[in-house]
PDB file of N, CA and C in Angstrom:
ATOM      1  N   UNK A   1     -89.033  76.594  69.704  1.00  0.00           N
ATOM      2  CA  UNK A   1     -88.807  77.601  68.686  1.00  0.00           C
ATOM      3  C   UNK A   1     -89.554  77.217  67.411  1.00  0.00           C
ATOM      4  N   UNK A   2     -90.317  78.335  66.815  1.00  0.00           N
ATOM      5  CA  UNK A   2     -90.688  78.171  65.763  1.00  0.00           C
ATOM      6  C   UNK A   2     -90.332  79.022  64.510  1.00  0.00           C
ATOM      7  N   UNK A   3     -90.045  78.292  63.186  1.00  0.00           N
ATOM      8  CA  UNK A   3     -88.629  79.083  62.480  1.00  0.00           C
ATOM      9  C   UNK A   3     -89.599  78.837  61.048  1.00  0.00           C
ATOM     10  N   UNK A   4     -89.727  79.636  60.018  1.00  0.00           N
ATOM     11  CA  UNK A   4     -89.554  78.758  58.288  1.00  0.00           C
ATOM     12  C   UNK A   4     -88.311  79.813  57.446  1.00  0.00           C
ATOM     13  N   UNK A   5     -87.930  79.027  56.858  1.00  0.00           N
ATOM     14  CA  UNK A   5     -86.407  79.409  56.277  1.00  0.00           C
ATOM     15  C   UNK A   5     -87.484  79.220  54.754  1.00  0.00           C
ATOM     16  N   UNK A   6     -87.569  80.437  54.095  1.00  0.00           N
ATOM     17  CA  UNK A   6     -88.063  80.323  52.669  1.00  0.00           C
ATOM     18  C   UNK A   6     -87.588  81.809  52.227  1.00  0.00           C
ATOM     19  N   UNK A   7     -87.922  81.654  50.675  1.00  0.00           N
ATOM     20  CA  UNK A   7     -87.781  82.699  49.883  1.00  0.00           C
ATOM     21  C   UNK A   7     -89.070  83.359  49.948  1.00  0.00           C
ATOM     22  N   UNK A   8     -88.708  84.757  49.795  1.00  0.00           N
ATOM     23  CA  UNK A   8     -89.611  85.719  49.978  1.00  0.00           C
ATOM     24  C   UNK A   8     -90.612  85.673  48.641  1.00  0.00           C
ATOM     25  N   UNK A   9     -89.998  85.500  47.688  1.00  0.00           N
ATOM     26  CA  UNK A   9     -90.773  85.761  46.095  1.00  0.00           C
ATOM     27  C   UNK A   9     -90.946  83.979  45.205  1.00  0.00           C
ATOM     28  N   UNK A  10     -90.324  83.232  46.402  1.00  0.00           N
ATOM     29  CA  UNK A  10     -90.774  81.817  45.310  1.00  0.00           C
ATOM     30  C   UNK A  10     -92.540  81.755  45.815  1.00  0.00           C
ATOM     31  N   UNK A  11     -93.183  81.879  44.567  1.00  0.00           N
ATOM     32  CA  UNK A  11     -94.634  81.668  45.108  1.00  0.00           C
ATOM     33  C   UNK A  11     -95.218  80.164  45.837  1.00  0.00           C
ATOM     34  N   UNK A  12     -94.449  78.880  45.550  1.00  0.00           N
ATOM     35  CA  UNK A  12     -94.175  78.126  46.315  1.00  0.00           C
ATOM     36  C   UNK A  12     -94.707  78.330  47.644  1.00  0.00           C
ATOM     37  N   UNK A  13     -93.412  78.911  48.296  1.00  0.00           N
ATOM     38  CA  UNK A  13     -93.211  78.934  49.744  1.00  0.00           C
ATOM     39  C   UNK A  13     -94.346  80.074  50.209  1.00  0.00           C
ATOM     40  N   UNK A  14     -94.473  81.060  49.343  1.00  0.00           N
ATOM     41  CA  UNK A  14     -95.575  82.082  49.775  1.00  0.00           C
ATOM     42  C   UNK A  14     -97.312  81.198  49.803  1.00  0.00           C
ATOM     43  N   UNK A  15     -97.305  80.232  49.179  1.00  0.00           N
ATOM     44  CA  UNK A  15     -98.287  79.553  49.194  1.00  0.00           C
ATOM     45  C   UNK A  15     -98.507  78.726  50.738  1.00  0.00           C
ATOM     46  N   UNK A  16     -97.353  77.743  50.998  1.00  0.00           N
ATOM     47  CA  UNK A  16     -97.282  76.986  51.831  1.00  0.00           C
ATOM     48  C   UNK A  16     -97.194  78.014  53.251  1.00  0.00           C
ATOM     49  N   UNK A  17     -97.009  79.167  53.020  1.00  0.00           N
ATOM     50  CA  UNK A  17     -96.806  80.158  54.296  1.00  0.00           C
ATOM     51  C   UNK A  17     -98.878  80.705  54.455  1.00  0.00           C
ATOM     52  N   UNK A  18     -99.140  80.609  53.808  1.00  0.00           N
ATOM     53  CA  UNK A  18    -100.624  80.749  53.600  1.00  0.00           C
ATOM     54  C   UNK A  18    -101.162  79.606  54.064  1.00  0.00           C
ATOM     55  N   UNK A  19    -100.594  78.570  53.487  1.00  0.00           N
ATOM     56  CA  UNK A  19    -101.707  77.225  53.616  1.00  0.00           C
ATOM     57  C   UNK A  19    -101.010  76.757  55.401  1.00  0.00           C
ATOM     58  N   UNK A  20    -100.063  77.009  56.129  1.00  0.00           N
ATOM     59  CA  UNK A  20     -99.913  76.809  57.041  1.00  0.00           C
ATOM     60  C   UNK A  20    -100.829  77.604  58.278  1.00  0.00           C
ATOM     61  N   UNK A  21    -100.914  79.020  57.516  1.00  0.00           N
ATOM     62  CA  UNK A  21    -101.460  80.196  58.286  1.00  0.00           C
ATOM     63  C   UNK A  21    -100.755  80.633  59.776  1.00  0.00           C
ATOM     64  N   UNK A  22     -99.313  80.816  58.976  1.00  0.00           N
ATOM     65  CA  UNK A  22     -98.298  81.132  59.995  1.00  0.00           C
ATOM     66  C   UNK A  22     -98.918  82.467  60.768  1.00  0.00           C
ATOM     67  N   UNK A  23     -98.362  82.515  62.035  1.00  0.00           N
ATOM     68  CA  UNK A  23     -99.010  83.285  62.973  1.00  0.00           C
ATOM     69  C   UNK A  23     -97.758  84.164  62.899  1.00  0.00           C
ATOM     70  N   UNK A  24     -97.449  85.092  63.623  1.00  0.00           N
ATOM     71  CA  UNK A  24     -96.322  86.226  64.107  1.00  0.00           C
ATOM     72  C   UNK A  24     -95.653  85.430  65.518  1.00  0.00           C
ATOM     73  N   UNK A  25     -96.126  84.350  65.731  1.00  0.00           N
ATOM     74  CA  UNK A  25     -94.683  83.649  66.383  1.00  0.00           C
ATOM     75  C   UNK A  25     -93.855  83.040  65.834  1.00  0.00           C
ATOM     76  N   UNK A  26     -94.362  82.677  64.843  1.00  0.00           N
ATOM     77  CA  UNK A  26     -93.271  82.304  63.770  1.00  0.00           C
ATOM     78  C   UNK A  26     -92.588  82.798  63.184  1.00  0.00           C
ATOM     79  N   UNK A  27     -91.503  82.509  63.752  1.00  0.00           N
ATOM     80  CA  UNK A  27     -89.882  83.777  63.306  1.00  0.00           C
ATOM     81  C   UNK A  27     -90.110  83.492  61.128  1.00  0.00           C
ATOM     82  N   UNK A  28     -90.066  84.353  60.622  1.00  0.00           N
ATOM     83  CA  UNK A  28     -89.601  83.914  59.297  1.00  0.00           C
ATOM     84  C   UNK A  28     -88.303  84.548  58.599  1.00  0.00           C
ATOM     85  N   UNK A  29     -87.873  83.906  57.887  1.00  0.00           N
ATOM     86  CA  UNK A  29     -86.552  84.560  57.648  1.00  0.00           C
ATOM     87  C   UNK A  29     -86.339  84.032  55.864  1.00  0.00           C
ATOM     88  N   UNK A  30     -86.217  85.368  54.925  1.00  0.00           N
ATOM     89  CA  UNK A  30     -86.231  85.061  53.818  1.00  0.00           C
ATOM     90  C   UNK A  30     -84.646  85.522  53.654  1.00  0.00           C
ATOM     91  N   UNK A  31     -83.933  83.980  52.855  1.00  0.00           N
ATOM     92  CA  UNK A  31     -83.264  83.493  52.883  1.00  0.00           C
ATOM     93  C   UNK A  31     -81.949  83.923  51.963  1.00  0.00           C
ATOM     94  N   UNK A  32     -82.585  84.771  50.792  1.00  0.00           N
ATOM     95  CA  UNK A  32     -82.034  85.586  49.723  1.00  0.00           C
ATOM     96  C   UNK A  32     -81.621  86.852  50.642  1.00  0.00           C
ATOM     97  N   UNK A  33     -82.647  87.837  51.595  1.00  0.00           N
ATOM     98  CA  UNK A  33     -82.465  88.806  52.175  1.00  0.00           C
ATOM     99  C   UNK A  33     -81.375  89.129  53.317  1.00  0.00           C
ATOM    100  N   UNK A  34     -81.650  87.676  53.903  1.00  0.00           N
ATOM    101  CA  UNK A  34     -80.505  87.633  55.103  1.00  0.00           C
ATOM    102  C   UNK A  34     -80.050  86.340  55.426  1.00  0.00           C
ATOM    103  N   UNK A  35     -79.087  86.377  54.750  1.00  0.00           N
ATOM    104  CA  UNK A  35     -78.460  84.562  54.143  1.00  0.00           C
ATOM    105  C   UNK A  35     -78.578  83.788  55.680  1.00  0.00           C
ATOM    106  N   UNK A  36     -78.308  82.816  55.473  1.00  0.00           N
ATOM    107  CA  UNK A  36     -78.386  81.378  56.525  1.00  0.00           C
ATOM    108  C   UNK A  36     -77.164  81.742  57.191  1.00  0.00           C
ATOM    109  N   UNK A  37     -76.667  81.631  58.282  1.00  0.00           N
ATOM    110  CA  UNK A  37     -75.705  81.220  59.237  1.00  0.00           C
ATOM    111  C   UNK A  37     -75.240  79.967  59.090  1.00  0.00           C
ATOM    112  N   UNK A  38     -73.916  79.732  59.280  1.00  0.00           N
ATOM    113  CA  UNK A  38     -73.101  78.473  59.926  1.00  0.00           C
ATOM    114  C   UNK A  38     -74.234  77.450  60.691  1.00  0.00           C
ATOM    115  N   UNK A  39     -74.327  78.367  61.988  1.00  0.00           N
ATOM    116  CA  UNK A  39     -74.965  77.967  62.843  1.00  0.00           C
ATOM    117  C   UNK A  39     -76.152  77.542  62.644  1.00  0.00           C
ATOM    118  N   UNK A  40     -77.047  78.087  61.984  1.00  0.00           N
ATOM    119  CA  UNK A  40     -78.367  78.005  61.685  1.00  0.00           C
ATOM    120  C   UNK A  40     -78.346  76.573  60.634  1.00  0.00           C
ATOM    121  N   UNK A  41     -77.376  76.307  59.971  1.00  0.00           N
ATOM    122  CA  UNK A  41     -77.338  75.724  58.828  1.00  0.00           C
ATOM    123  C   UNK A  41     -76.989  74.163  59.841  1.00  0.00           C
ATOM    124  N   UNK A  42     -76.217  74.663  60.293  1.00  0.00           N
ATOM    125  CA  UNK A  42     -76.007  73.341  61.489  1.00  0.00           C
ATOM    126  C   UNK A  42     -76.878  72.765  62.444  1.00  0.00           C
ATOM    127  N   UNK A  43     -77.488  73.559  62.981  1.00  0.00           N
ATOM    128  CA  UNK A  43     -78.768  73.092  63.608  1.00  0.00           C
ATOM    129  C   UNK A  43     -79.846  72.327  62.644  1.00  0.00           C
ATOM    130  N   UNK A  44     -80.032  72.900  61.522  1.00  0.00           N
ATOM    131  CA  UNK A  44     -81.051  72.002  60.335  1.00  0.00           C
ATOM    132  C   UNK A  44     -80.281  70.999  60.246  1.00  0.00           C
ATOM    133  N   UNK A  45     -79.126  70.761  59.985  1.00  0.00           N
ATOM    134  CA  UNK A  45     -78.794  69.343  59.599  1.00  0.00           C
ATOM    135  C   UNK A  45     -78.270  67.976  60.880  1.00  0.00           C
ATOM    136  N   UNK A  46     -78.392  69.001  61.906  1.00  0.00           N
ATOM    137  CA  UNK A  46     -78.395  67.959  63.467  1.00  0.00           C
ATOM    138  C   UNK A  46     -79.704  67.497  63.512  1.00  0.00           C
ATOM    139  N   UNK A  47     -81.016  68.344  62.881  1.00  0.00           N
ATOM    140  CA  UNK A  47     -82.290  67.931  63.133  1.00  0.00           C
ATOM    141  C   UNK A  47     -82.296  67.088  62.032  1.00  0.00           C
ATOM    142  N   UNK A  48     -81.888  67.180  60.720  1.00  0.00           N
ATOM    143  CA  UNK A  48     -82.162  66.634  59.573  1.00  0.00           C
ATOM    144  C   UNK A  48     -81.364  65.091  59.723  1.00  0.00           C
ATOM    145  N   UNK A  49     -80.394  65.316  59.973  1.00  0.00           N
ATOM    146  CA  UNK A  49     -79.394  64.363  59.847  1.00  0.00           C
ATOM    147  C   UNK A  49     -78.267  64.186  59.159  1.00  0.00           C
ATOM    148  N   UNK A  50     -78.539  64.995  58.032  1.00  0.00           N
ATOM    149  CA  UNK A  50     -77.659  65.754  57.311  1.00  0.00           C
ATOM    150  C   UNK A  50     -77.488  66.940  56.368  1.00  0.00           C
ATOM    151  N   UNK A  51     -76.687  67.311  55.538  1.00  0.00           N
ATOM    152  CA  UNK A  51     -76.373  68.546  54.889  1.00  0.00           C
ATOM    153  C   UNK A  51     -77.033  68.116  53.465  1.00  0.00           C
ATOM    154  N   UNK A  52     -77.058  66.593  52.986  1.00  0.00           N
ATOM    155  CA  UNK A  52     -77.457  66.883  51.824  1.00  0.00           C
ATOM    156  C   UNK A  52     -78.928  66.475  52.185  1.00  0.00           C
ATOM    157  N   UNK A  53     -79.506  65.641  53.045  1.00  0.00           N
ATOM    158  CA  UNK A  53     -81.098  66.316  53.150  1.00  0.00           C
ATOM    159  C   UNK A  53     -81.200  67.854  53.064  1.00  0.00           C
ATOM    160  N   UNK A  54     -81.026  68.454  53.172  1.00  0.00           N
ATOM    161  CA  UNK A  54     -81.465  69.705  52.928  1.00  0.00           C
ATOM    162  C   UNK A  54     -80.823  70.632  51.572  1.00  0.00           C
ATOM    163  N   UNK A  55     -80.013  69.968  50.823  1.00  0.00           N
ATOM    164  CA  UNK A  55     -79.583  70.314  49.901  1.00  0.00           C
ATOM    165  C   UNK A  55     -80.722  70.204  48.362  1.00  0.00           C
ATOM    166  N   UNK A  56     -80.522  71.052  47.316  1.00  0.00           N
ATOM    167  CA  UNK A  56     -81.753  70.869  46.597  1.00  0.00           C
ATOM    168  C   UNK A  56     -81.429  70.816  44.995  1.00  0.00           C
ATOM    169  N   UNK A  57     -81.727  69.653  44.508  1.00  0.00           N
ATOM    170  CA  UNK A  57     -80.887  69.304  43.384  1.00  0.00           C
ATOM    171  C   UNK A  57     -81.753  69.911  42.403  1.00  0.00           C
ATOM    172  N   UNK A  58     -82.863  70.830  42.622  1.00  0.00           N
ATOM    173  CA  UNK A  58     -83.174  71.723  41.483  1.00  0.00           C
ATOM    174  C   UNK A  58     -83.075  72.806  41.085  1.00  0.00           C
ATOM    175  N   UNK A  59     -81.786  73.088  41.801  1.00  0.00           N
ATOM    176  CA  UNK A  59     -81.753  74.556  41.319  1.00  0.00           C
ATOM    177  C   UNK A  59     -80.679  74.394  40.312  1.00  0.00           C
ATOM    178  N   UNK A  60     -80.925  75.674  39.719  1.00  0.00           N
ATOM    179  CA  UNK A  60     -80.751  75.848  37.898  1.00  0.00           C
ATOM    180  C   UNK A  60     -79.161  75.805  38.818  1.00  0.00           C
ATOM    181  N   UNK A  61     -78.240  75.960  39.375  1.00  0.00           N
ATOM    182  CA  UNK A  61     -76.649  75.885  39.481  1.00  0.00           C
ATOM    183  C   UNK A  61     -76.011  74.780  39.300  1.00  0.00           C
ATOM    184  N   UNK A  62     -76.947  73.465  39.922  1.00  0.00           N
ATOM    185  CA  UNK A  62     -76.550  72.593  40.305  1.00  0.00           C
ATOM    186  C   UNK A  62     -76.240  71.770  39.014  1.00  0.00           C
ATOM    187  N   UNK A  63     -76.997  72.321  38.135  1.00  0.00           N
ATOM    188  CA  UNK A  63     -76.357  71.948  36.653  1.00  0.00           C
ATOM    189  C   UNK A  63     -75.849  72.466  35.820  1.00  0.00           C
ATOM    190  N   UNK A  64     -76.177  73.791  36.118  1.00  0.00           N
ATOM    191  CA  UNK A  64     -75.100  74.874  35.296  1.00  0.00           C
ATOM    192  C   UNK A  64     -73.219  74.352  36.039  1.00  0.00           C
ATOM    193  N   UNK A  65     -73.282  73.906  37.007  1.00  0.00           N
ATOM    194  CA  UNK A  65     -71.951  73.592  37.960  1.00  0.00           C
ATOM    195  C   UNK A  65     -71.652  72.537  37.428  1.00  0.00           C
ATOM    196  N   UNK A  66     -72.714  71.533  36.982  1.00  0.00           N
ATOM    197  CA  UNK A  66     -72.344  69.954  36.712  1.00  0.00           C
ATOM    198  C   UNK A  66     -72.034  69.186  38.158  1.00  0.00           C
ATOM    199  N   UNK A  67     -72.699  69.601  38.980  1.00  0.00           N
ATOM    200  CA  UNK A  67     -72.376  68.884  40.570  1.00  0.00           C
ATOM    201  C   UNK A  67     -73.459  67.898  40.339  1.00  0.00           C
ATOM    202  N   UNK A  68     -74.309  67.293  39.202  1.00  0.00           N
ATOM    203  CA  UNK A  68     -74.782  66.106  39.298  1.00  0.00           C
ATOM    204  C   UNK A  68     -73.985  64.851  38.752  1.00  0.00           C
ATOM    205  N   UNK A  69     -72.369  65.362  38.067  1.00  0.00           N
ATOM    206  CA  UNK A  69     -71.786  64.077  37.607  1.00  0.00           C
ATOM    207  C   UNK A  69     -70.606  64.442  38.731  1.00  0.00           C
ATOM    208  N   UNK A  70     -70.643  64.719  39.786  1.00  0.00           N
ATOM    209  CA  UNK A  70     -69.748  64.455  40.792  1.00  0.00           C
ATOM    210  C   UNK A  70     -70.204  63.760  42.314  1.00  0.00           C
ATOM    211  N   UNK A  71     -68.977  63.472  43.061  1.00  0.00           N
ATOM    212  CA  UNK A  71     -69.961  62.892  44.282  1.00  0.00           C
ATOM    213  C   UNK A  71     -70.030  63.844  44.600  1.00  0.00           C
ATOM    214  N   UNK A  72     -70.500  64.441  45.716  1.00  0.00           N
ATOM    215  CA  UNK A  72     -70.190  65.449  46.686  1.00  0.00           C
ATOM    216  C   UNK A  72     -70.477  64.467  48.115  1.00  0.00           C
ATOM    217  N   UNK A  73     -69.470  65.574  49.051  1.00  0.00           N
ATOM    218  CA  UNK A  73     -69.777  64.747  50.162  1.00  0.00           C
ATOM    219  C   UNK A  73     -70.027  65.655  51.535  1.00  0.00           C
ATOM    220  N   UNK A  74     -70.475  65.623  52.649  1.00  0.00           N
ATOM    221  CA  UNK A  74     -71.160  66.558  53.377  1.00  0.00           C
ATOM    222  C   UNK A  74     -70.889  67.945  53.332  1.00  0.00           C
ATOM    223  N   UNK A  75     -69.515  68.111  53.478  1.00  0.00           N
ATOM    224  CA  UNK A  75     -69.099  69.233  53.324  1.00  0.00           C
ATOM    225  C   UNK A  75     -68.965  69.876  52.021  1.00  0.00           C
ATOM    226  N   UNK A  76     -69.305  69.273  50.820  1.00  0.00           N
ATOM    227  CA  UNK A  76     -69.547  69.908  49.681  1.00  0.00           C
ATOM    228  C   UNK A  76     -70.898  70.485  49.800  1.00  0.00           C
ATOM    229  N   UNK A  77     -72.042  69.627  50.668  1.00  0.00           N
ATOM    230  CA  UNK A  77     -73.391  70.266  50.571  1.00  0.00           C
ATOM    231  C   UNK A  77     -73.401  71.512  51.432  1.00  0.00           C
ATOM    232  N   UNK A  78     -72.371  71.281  52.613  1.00  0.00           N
ATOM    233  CA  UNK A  78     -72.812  72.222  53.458  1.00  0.00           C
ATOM    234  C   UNK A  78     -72.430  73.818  53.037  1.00  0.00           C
ATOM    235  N   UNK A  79     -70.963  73.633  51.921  1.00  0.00           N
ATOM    236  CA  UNK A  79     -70.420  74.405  51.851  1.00  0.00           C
ATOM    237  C   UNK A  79     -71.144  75.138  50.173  1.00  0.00           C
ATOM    238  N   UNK A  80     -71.681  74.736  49.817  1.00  0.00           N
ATOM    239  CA  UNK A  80     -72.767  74.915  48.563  1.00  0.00           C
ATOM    240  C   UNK A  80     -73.662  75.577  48.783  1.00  0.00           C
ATOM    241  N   UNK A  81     -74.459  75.324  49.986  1.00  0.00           N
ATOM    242  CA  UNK A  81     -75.784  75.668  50.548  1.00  0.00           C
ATOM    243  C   UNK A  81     -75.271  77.217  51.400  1.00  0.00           C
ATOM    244  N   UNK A  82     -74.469  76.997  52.119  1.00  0.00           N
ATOM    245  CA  UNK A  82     -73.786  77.919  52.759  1.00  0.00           C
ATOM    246  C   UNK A  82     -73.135  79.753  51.495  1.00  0.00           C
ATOM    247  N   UNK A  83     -72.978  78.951  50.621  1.00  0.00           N
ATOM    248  CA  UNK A  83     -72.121  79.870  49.464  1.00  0.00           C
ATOM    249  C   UNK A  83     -73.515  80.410  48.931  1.00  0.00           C
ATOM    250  N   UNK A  84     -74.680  79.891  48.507  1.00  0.00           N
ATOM    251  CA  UNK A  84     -75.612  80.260  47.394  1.00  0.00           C
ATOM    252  C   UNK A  84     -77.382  79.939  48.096  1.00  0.00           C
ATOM    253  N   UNK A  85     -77.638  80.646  48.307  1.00  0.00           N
ATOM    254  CA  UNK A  85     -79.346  80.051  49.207  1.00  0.00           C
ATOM    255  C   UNK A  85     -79.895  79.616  47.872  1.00  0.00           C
ATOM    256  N   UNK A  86     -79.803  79.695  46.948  1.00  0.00           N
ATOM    257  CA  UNK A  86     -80.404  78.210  46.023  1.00  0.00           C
ATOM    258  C   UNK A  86     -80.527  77.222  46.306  1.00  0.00           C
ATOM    259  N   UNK A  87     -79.102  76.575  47.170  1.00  0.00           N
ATOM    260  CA  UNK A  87     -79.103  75.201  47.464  1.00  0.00           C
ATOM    261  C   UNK A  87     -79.594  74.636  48.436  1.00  0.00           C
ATOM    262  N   UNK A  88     -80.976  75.879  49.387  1.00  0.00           N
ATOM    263  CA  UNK A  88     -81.132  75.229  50.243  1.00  0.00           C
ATOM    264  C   UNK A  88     -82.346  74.490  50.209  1.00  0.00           C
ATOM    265  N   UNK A  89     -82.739  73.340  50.182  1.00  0.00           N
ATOM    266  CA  UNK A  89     -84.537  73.224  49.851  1.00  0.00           C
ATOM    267  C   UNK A  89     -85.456  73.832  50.314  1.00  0.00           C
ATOM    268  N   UNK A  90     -86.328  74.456  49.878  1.00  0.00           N
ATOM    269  CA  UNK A  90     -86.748  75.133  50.456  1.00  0.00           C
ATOM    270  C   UNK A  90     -88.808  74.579  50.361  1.00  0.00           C
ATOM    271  N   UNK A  91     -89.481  75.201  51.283  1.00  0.00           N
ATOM    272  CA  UNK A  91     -88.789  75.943  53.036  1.00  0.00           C
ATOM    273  C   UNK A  91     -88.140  74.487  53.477  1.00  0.00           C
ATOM    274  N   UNK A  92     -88.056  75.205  55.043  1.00  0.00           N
ATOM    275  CA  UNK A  92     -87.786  74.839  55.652  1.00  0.00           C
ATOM    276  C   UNK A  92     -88.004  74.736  57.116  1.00  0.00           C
ATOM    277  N   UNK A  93     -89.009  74.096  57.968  1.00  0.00           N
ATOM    278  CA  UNK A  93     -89.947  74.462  58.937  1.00  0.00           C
ATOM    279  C   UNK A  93     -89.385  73.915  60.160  1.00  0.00           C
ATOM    280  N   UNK A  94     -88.915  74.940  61.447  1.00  0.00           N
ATOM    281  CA  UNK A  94     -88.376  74.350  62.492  1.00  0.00           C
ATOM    282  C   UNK A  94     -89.407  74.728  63.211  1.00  0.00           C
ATOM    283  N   UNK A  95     -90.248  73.496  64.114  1.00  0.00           N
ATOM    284  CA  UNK A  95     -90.923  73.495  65.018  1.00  0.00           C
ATOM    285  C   UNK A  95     -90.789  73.045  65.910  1.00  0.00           C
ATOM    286  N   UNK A  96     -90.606  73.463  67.267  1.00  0.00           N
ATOM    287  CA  UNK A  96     -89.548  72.896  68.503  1.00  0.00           C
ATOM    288  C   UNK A  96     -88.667  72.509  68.121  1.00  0.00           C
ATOM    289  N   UNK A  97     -88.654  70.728  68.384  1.00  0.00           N
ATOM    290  CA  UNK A  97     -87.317  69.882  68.159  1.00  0.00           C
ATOM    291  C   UNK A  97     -87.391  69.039  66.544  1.00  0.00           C
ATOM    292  N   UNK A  98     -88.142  69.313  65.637  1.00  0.00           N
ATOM    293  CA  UNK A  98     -88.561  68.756  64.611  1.00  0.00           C
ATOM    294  C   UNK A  98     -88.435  69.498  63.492  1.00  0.00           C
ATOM    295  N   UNK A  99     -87.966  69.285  62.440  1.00  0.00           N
ATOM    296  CA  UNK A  99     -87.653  69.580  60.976  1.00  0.00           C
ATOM    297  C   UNK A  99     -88.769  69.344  59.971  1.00  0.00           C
ATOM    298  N   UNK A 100     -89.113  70.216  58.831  1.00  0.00           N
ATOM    299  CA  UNK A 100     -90.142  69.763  58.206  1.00  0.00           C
ATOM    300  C   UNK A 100     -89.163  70.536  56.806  1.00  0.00           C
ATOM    301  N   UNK A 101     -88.633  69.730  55.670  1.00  0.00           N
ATOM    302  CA  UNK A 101     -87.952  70.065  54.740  1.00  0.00           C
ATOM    303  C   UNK A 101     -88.698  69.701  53.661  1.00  0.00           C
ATOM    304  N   UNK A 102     -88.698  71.100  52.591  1.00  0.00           N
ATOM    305  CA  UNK A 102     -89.347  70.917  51.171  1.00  0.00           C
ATOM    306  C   UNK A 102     -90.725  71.243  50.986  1.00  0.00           C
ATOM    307  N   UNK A 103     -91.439  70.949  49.949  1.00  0.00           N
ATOM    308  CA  UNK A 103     -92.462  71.545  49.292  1.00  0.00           C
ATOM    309  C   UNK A 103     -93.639  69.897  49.384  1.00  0.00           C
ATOM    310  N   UNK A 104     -93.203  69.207  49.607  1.00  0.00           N
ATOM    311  CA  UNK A 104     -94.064  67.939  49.373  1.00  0.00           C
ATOM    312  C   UNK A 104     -95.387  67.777  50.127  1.00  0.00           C
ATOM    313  N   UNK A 105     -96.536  67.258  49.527  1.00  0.00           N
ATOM    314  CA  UNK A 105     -97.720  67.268  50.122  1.00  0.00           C
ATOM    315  C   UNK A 105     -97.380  66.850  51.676  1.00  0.00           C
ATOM    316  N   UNK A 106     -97.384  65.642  51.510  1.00  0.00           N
ATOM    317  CA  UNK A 106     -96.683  64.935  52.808  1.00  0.00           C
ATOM    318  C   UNK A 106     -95.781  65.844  54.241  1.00  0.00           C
ATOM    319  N   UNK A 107     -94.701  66.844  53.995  1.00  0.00           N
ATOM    320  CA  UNK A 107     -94.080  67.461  54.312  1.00  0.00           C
ATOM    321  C   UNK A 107     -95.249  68.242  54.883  1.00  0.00           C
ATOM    322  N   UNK A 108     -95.456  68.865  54.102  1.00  0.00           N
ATOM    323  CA  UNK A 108     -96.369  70.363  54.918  1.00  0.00           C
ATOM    324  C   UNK A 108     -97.741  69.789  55.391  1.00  0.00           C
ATOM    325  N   UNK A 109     -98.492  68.436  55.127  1.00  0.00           N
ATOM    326  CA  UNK A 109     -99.354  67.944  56.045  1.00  0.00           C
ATOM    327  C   UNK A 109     -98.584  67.769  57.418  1.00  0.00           C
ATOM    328  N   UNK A 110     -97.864  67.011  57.881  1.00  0.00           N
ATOM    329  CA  UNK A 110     -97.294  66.930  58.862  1.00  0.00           C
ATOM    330  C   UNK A 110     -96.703  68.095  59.788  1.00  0.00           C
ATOM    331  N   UNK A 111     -96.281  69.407  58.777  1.00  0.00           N
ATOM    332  CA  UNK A 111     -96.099  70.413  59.440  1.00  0.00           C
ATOM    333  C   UNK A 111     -97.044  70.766  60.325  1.00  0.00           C
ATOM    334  N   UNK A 112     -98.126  70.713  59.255  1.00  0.00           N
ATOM    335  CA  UNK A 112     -99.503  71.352  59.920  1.00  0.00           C
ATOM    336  C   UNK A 112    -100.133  70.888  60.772  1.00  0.00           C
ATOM    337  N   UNK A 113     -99.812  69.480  60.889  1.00  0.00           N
ATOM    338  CA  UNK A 113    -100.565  68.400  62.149  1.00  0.00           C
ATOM    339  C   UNK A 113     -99.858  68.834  63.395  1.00  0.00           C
ATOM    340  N   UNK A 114     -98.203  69.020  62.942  1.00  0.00           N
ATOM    341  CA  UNK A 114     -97.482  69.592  64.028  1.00  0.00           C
ATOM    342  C   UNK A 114     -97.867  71.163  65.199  1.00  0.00           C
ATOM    343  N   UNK A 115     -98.103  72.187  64.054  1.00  0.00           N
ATOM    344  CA  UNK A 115     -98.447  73.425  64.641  1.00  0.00           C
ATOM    345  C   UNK A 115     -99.809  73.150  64.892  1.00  0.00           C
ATOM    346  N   UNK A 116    -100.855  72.497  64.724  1.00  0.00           N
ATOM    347  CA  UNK A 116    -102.063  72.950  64.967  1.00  0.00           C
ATOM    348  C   UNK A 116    -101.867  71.534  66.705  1.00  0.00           C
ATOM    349  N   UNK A 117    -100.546  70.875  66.866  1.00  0.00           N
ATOM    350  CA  UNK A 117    -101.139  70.298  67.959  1.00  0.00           C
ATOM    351  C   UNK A 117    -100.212  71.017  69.054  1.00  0.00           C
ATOM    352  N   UNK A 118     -99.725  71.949  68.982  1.00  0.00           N
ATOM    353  CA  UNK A 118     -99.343  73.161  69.874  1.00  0.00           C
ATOM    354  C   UNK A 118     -99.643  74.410  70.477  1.00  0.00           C
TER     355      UNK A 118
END
């Protein structure tokens, strides 16, 4: 399966959806339009390893909330991310059995090493 979980209007992700040169097998799903699933949210973090890898400490809530002078603990991320698609990092690239999370050079080289060896 091939998946990217991004926002439709962060120019970000509209960039990295360009610089990947996603094809139409690639399911995309903008994330504001038709929120994340349980399920879906669970599968990223079985691949990830967890809820707060994929959690994203820059969005403007996370300090408007003050959830940086608290702990949180899995189920605070999951249930954060789950409540508000802000919190999810975004994108988010499922290719087969492999996760590719965030905006980082590194990240989306590897994406791309990934899809172009499929």
């Amino acid at each position: 399966m091939k998946k990217i979980y991004h926002l439709g209007n962060c120019t970000t992700c509209q960039r990295i959806i360009k610089e990947l040169n996603l094809d139409s097998e690639i399911v995309q799903q903008d994330i504001k339009l038709d929120k994340i699933t349980s399920e879906q949210l669970e599968e990223m973090a079985k691949l990830s390893g967890s809820y707060e890898s994929l959690f994203s400490r820059r969005a403007m809530k996370y300090k408007e909330l003050g959830l940086k002078d608290q702990n949180l603990t899995e189920d605070d991320y999951k249930n954060y991310i789950l409540s508000e698609y802000t919190f999810l990092k975004r994108p988010v690239l499922l290719i087969n059995d492999k996760i590719f999370i965030g905006n980082s050079k590194k990240t989306v080289e590897n994406a791309k090493t990934e899809l172009e060896s499929n």
